[in-house]
C-alpha atoms as a PDB file:
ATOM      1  CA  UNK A   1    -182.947 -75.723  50.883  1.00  0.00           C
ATOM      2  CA  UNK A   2    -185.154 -77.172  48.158  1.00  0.00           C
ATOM      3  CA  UNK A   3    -187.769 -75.001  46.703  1.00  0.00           C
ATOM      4  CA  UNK A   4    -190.993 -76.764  45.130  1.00  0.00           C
ATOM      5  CA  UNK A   5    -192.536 -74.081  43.083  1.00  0.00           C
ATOM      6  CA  UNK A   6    -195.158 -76.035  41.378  1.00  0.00           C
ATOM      7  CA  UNK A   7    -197.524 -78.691  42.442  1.00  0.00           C
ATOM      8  CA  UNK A   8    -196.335 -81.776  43.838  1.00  0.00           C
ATOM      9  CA  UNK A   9    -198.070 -84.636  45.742  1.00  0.00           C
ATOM     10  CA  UNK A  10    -198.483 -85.021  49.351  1.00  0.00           C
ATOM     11  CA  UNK A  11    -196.786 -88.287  49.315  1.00  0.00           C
ATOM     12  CA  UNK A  12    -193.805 -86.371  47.559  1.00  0.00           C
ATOM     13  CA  UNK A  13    -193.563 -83.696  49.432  1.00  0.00           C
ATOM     14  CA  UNK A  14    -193.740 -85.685  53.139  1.00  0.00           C
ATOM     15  CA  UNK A  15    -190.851 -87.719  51.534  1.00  0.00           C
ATOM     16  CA  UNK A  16    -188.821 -84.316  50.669  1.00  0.00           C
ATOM     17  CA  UNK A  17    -189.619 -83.638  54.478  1.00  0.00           C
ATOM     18  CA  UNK A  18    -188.722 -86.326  56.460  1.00  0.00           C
ATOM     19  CA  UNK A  19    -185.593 -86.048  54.570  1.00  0.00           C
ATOM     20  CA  UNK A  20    -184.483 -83.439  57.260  1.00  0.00           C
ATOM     21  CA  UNK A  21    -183.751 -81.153  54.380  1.00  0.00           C
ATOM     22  CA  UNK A  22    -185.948 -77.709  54.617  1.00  0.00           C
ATOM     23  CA  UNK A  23    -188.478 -77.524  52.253  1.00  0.00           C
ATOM     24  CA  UNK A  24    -190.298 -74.560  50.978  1.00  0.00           C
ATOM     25  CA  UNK A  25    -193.661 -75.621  49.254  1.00  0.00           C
ATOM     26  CA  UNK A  26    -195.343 -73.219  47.092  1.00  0.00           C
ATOM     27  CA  UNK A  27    -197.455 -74.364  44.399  1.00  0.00           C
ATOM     28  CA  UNK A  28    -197.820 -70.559  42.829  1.00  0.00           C
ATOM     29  CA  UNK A  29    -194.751 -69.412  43.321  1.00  0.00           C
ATOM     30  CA  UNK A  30    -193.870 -70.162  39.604  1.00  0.00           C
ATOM     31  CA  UNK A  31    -196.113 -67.292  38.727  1.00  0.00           C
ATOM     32  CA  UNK A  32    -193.720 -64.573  40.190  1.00  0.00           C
ATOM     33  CA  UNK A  33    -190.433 -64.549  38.709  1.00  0.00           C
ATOM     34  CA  UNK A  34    -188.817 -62.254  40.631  1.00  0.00           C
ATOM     35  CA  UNK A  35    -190.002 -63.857  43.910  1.00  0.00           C
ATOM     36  CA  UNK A  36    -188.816 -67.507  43.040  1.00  0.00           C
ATOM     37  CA  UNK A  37    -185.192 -65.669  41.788  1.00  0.00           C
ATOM     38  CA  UNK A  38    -185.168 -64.271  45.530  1.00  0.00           C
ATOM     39  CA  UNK A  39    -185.797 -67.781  47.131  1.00  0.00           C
ATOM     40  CA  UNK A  40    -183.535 -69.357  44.807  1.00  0.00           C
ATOM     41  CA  UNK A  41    -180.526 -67.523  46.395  1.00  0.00           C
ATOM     42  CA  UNK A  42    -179.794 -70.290  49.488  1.00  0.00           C
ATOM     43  CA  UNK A  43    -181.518 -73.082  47.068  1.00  0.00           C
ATOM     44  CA  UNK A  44    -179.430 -76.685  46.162  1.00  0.00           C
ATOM     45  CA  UNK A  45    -182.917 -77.735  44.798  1.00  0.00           C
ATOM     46  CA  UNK A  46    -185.390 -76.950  42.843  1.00  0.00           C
ATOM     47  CA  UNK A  47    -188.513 -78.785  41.840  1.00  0.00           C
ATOM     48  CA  UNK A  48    -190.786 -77.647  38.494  1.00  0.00           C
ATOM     49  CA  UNK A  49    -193.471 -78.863  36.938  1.00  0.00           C
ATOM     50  CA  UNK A  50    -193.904 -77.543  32.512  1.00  0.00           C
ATOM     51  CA  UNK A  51    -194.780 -74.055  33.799  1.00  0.00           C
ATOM     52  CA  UNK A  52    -191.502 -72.660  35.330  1.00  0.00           C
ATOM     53  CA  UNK A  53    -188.898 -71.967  32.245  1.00  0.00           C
ATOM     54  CA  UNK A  54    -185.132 -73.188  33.932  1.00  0.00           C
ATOM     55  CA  UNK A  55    -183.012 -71.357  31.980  1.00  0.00           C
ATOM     56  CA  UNK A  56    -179.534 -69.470  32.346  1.00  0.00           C
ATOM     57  CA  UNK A  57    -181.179 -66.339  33.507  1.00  0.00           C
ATOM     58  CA  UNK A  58    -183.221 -68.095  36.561  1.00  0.00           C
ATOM     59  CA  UNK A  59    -179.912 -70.322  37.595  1.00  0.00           C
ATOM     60  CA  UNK A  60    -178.099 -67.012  37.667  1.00  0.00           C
ATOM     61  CA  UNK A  61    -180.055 -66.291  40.831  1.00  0.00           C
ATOM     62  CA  UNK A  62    -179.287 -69.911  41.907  1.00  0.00           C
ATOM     63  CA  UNK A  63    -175.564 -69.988  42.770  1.00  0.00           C
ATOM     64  CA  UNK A  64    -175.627 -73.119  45.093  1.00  0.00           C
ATOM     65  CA  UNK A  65    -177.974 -74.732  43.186  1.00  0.00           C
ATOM     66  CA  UNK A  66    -177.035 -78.920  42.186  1.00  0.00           C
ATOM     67  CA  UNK A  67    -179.562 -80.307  40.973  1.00  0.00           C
ATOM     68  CA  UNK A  68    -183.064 -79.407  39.423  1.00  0.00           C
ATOM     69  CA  UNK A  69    -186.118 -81.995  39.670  1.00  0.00           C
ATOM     70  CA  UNK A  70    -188.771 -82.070  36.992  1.00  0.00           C
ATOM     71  CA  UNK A  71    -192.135 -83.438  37.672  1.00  0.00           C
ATOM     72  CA  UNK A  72    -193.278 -85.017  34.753  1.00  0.00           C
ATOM     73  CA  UNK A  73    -191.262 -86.136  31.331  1.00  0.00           C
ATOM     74  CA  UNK A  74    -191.078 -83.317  28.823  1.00  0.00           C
ATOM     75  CA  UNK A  75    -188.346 -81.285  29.456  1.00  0.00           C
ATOM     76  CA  UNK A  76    -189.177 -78.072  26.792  1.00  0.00           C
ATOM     77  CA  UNK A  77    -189.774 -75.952  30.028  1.00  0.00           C
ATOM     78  CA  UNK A  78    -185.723 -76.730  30.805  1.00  0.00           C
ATOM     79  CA  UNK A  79    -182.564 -75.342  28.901  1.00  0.00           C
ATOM     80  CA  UNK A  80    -180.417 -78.243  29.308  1.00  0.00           C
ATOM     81  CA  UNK A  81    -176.882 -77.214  27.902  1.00  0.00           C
ATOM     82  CA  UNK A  82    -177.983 -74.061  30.934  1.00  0.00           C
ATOM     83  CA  UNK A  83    -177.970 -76.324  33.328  1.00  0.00           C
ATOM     84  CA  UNK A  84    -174.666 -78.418  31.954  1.00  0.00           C
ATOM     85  CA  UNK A  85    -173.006 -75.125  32.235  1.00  0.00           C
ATOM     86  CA  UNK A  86    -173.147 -74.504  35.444  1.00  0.00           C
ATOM     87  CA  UNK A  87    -173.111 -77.834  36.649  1.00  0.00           C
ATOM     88  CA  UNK A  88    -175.887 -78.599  37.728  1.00  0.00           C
ATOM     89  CA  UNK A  89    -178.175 -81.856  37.317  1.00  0.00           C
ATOM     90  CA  UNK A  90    -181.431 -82.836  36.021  1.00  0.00           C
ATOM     91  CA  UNK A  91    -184.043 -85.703  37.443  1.00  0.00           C
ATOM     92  CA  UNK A  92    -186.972 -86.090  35.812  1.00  0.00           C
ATOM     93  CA  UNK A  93    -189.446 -89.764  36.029  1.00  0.00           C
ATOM     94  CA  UNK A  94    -188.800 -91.000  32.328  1.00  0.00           C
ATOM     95  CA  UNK A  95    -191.587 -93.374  31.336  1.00  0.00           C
ATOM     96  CA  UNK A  96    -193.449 -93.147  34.484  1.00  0.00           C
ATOM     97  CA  UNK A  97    -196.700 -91.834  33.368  1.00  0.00           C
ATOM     98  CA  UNK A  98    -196.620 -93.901  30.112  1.00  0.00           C
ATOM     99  CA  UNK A  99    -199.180 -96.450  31.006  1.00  0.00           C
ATOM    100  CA  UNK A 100    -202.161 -93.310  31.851  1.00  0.00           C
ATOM    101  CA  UNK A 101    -201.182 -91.542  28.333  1.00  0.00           C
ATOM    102  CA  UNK A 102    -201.346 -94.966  26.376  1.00  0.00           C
ATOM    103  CA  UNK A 103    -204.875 -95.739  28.569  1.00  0.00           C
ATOM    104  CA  UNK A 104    -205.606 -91.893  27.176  1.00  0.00           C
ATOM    105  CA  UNK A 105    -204.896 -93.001  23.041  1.00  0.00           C
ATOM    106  CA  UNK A 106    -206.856 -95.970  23.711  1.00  0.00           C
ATOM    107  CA  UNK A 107    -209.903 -93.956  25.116  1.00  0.00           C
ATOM    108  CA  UNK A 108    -209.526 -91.236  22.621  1.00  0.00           C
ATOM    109  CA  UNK A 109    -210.059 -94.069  19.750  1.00  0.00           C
ATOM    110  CA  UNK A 110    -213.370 -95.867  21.767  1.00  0.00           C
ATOM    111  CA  UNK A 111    -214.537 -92.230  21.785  1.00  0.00           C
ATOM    112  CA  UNK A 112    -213.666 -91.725  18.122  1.00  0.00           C
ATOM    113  CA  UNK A 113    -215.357 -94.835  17.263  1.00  0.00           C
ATOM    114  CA  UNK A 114    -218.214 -94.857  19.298  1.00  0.00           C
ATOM    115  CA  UNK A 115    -219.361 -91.488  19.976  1.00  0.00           C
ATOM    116  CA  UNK A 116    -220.985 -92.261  23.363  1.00  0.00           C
ATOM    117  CA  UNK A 117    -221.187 -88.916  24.616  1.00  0.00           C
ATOM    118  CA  UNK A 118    -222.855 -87.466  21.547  1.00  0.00           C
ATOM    119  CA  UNK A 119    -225.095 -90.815  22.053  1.00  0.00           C
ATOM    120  CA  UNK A 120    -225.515 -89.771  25.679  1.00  0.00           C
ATOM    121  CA  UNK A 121    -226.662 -86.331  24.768  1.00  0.00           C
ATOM    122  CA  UNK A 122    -229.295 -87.331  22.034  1.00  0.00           C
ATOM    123  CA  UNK A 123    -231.042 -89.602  24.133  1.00  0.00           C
ATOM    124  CA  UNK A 124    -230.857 -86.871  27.252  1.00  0.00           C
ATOM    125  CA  UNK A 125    -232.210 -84.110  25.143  1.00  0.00           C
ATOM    126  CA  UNK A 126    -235.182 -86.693  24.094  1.00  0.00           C
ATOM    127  CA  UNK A 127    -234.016 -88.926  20.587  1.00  0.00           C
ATOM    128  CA  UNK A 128    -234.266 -92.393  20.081  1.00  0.00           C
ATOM    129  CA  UNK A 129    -232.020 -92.583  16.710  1.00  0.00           C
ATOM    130  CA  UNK A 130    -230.043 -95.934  17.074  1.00  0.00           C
ATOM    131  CA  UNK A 131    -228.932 -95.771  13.496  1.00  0.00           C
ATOM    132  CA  UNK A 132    -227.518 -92.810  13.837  1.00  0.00           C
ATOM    133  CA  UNK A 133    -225.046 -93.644  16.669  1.00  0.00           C
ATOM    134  CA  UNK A 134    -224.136 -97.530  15.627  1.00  0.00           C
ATOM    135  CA  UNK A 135    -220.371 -96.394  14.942  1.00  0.00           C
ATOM    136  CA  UNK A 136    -217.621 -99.095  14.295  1.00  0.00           C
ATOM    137  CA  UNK A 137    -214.829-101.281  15.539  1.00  0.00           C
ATOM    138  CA  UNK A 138    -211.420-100.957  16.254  1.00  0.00           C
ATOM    139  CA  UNK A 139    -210.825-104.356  14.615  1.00  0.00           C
ATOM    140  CA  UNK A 140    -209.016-104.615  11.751  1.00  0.00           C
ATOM    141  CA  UNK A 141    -208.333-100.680  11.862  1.00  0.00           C
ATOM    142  CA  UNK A 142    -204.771 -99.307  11.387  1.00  0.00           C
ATOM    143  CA  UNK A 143    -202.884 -97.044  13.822  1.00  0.00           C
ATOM    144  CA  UNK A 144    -200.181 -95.031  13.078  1.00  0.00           C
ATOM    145  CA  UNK A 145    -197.552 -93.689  15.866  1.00  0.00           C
ATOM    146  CA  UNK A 146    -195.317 -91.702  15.446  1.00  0.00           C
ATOM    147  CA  UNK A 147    -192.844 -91.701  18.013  1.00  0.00           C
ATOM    148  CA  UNK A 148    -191.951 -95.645  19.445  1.00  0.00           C
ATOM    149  CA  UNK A 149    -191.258 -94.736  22.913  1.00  0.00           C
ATOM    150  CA  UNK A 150    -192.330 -95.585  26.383  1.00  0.00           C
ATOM    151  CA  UNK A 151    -195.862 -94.172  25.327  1.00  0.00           C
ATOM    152  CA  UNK A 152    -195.569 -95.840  21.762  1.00  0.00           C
ATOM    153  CA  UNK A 153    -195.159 -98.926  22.696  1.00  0.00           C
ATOM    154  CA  UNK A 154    -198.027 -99.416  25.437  1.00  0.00           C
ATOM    155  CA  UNK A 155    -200.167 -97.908  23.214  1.00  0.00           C
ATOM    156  CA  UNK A 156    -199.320-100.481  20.473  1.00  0.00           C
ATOM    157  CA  UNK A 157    -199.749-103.113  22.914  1.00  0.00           C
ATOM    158  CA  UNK A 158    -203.210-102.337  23.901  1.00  0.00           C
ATOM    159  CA  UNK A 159    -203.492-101.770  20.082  1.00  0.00           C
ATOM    160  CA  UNK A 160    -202.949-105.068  19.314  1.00  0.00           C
ATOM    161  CA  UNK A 161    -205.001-106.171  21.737  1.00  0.00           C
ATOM    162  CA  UNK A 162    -207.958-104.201  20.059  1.00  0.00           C
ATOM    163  CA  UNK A 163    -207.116-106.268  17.134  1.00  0.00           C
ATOM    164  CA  UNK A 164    -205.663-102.945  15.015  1.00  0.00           C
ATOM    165  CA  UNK A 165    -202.839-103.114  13.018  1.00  0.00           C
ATOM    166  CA  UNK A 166    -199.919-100.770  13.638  1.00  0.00           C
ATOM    167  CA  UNK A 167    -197.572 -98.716  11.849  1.00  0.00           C
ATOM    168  CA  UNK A 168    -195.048 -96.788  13.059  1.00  0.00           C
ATOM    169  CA  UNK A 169    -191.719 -94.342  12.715  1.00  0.00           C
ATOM    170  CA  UNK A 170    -188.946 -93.978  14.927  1.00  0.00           C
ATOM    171  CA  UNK A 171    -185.633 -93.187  14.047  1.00  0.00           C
ATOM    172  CA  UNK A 172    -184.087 -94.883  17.219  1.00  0.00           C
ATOM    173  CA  UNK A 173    -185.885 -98.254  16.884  1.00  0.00           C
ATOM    174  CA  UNK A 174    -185.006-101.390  14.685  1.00  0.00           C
ATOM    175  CA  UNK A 175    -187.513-104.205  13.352  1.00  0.00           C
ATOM    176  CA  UNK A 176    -185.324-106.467  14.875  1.00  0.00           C
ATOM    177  CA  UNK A 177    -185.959-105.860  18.391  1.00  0.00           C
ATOM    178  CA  UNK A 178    -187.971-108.060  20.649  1.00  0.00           C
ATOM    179  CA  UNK A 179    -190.488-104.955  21.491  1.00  0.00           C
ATOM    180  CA  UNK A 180    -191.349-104.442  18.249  1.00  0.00           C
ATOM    181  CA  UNK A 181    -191.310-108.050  16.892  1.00  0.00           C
ATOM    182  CA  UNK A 182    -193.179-109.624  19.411  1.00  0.00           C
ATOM    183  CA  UNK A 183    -195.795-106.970  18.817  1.00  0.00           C
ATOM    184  CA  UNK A 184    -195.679-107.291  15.273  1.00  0.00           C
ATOM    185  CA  UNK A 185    -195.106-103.794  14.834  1.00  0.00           C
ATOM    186  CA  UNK A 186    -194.381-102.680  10.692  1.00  0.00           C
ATOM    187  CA  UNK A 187    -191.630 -99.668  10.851  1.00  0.00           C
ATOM    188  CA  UNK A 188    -192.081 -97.363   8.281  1.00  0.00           C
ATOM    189  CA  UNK A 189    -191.004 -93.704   7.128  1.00  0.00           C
ATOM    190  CA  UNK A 190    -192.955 -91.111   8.794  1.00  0.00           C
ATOM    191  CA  UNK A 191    -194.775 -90.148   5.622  1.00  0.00           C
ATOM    192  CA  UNK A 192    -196.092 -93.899   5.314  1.00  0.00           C
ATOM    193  CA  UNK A 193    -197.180 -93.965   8.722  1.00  0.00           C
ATOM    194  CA  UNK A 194    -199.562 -91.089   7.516  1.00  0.00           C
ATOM    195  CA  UNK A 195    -200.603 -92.457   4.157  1.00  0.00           C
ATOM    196  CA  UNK A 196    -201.963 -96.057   5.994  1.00  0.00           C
ATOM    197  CA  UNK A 197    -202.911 -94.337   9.486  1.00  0.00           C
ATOM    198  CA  UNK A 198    -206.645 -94.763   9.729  1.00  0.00           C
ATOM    199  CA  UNK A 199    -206.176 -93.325  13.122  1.00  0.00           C
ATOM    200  CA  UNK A 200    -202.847 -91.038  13.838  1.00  0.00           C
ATOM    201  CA  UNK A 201    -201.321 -90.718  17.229  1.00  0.00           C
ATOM    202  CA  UNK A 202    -198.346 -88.243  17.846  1.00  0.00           C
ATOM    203  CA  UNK A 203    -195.947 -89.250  20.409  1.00  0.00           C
ATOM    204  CA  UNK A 204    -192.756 -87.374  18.893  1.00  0.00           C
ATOM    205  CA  UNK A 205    -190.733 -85.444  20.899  1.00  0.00           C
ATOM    206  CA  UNK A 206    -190.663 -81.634  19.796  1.00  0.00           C
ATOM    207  CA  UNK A 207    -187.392 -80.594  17.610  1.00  0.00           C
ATOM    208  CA  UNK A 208    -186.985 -78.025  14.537  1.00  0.00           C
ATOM    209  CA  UNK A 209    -187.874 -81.239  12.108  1.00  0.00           C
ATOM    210  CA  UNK A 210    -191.344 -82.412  14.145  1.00  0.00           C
ATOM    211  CA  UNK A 211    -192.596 -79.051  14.671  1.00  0.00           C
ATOM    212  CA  UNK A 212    -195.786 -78.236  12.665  1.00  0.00           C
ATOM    213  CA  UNK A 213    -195.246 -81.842  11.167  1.00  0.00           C
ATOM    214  CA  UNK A 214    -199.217 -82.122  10.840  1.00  0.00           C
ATOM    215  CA  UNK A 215    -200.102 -79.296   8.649  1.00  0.00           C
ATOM    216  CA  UNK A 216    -201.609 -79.227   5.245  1.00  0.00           C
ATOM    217  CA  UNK A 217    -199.757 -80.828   3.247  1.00  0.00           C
ATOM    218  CA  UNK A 218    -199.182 -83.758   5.336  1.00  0.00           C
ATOM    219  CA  UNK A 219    -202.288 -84.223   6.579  1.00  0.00           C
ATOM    220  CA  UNK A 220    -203.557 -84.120   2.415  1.00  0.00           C
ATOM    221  CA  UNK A 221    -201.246 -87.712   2.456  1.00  0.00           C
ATOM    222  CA  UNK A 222    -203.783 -89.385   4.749  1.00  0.00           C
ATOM    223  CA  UNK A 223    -206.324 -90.993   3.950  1.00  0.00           C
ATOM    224  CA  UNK A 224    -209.661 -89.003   3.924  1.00  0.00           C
ATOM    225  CA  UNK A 225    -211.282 -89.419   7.113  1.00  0.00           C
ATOM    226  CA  UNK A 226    -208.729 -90.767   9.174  1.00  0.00           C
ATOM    227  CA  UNK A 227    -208.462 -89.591  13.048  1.00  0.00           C
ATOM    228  CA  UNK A 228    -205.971 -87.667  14.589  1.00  0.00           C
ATOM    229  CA  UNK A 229    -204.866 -87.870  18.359  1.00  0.00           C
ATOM    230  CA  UNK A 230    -201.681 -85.844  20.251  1.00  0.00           C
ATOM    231  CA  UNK A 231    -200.685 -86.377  23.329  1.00  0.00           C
ATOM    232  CA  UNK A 232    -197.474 -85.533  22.947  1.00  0.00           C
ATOM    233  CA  UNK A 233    -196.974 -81.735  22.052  1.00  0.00           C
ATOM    234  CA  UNK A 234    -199.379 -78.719  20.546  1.00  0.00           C
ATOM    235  CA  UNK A 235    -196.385 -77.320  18.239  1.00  0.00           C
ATOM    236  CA  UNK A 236    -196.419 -81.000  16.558  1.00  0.00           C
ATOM    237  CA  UNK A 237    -199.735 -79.311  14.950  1.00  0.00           C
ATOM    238  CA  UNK A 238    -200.438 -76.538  12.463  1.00  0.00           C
ATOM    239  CA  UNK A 239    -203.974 -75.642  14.521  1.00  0.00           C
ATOM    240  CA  UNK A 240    -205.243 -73.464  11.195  1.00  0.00           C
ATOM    241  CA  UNK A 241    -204.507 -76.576   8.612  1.00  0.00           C
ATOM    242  CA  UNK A 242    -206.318 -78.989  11.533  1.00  0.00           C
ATOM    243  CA  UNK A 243    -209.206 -76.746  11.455  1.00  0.00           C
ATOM    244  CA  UNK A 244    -209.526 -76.568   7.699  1.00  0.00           C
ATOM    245  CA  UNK A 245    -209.091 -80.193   7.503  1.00  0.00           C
ATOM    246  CA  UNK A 246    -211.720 -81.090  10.079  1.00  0.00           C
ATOM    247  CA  UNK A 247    -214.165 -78.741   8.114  1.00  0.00           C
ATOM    248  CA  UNK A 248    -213.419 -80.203   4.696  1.00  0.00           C
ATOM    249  CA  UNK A 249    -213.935 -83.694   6.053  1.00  0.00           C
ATOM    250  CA  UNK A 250    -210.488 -84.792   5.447  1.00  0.00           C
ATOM    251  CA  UNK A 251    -210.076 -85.952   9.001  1.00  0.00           C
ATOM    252  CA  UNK A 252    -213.104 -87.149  10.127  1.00  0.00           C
ATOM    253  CA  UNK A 253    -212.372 -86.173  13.906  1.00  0.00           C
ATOM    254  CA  UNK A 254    -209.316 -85.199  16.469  1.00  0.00           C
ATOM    255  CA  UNK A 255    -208.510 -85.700  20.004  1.00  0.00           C
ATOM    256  CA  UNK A 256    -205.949 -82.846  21.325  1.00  0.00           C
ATOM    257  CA  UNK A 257    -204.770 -83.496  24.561  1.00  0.00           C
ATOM    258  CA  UNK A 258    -202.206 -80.903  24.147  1.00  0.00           C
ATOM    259  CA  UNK A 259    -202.388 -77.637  22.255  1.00  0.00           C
ATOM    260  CA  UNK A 260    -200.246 -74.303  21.422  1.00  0.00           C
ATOM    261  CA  UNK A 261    -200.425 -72.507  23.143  1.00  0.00           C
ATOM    262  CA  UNK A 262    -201.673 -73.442  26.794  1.00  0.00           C
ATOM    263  CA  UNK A 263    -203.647 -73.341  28.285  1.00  0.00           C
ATOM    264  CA  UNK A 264    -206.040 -72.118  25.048  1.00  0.00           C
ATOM    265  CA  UNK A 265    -207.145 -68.567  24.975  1.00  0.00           C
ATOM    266  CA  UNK A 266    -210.674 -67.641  24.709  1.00  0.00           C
ATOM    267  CA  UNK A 267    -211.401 -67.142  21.125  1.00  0.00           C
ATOM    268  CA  UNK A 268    -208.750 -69.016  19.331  1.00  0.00           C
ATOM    269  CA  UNK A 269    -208.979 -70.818  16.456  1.00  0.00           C
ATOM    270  CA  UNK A 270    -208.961 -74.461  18.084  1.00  0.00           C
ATOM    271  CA  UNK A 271    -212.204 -73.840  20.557  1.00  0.00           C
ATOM    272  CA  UNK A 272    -215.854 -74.579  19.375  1.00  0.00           C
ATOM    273  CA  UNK A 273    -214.710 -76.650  16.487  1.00  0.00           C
ATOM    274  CA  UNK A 274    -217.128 -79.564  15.396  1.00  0.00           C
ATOM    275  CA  UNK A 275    -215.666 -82.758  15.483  1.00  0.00           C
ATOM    276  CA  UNK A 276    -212.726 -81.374  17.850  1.00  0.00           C
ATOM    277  CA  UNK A 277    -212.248 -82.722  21.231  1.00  0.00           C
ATOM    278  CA  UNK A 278    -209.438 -80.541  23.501  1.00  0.00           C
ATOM    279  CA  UNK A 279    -208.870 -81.699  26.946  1.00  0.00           C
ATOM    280  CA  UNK A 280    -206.449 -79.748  28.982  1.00  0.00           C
ATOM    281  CA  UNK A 281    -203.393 -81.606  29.110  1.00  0.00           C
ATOM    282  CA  UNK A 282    -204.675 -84.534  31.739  1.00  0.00           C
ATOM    283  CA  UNK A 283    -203.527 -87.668  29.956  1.00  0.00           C
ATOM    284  CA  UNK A 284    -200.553 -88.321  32.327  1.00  0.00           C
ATOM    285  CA  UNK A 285    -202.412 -86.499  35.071  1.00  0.00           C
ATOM    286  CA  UNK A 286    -203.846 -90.315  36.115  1.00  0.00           C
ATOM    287  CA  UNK A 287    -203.692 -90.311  40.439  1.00  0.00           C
ATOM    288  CA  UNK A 288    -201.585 -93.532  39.909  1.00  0.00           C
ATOM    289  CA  UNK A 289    -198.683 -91.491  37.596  1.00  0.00           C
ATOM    290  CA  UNK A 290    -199.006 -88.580  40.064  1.00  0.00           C
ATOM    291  CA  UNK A 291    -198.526 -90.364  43.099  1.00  0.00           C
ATOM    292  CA  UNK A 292    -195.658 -92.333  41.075  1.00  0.00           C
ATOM    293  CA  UNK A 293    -193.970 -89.397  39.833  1.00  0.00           C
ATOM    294  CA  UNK A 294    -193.874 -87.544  43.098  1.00  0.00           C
ATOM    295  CA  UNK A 295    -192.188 -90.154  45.076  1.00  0.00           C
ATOM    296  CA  UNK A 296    -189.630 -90.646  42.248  1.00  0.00           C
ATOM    297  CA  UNK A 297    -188.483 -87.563  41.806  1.00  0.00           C
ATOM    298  CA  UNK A 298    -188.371 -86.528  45.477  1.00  0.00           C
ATOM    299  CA  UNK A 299    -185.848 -89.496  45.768  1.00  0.00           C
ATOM    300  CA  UNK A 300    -184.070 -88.574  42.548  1.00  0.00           C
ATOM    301  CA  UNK A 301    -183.542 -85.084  43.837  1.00  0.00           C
ATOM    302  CA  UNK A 302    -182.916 -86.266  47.707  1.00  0.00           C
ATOM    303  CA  UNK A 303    -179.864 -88.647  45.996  1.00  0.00           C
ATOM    304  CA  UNK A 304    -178.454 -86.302  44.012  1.00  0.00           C
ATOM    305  CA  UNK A 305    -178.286 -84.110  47.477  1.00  0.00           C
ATOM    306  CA  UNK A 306    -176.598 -87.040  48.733  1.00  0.00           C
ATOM    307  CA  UNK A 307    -179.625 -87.862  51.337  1.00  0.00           C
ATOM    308  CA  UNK A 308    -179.988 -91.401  51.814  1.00  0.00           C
END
């Protein structure tokens, strides 16, 4: 049996069917522990979105489980060296959602620069100030990534394209290779990317040595009034030291696509922050990716059953 216990789309879920395999879809099921451990007993599948935590304790309930399917690419939700353990493997669609994140960045820094929403809202609430909404141009600008993966690099393409330089730091890429070269990307240590990054995008994966890796002392390297965007993980982000720094002026603006926690309780520090934009956690949510993602990892998860 495979057990979907998250949201998955239709075109996913009809290919899971037609497999012959039985399916149970529920979408909420996540939220009840106990329940999902009970269905888990005759399951060789299981599908998750980031919500459902895959650890040693849920596979114990799992004992004919093979292979665990995760729909989307962050796998923080899933205790791998668990699931090595007991033998069991992991499919998740690596990359697939890159293009909709790196669309995302490149929206978040029109928004940045432009400010046509707050443009919108003058003139609907009755103002005519053109001087105050003029803004400026991506041209000539510098980006800074952090993080040179399948995200990274789209968003440096479109980058370029924009006319921005880019900067960036990753510890698994080389200034030699064609990606970066023919992009004309500079690779720099992490704490040059943030002393040239007019605008700052996070696309690091989450470890002991990225956590918290924009906080106040880093983000005091920058240069005052630079932009910061993440849509890669909330922990990457001290929220008190962003908050301080957006109310000093030493970041002139931020784009959070991701936050810790999440979703954001009422009251907490990040909500009703000027010059804060939070959106909750939609960049790879595009109806392209999802559609994309579905299919793939229904087939990933249908292989590893052995289905052809």
């Amino acid at each position: 049996m495979i057990i979907v216990c998250e949201f998955i789309t239709p075109s996913g879920l009809e290919r899971l069917q037609a497999s012959g395999q039985t399916v149970l879809y529920d979408p909420h099921l996540w939220k009840d522990r106990q329940a999902l451990k009970a269905k888990l007993a005759d399951a060789t599948a299981l599908i998750v979105r980031n919500q459902t935590q895959v650890n040693a304790e849920l596979l114990a309930a799992a004992p004919k489980l093979r292979v665990v399917g995760r729909l989307g690419v962050g796998l923080d939700n899933i205790n791998q060296p668990d699931l090595k353990a007991k033998g069991v493997q992991l499919y998740f669609a690596r990359g697939i959602n890159a293009g909709g994140v790196a669309e995302y960045v490149m929206a978040a820094m029109l928004h940045l620069a432009r400010n046509i929403s707050g443009a919108a809202k003058h003139v609907a609430d009755g103002g005519w100030n053109r001087s105050a909404f003029g803004g400026f141009e991506l041209m000539g600008k510098t980006l800074g990534l952090v993080g040179l993966g399948e995200v990274g690099l789209r968003v440096a393409r479109r980058a370029r394209a924009f006319g921005l330089r880019v900067v960036a730091s990753d510890p698994m890429r080389l200034e030699w290779e064609s990606a970066v070269e023919d992009l004309e990307i500079r690779l720099v240590p992490t704490t040059e990317v943030l002393q040239l990054a007019q605008f700052l995008s996070l696309h690091a994966p989450l470890t002991p040595q990225t956590k918290h890796l924009i906080r106040a002392e880093t983000i005091a390297t920058m240069p005052k009034g630079a932009y910061l965007i993440n849509t890669a993980r909330g922990e990457l982000v001290q929220n008190e030291d962003l908050v301080a720094a957006l109310q000093s002026g030493q970041l002139a603006g931020a784009v959070l696509d991701v936050t810790d926690p999440e979703p954001l309780p009422q009251g907490q520090v990040l909500r009703g922050v000027d010059k804060l934009w939070i959106t909750p956690h939609i960049a790879g949510l595009t109806a392209e990716a999802q559609e994309a993602v579905g299919l793939r990892v229904a087939e990933g998860v249908l292989k590893a059953l052995g289905n052809p």
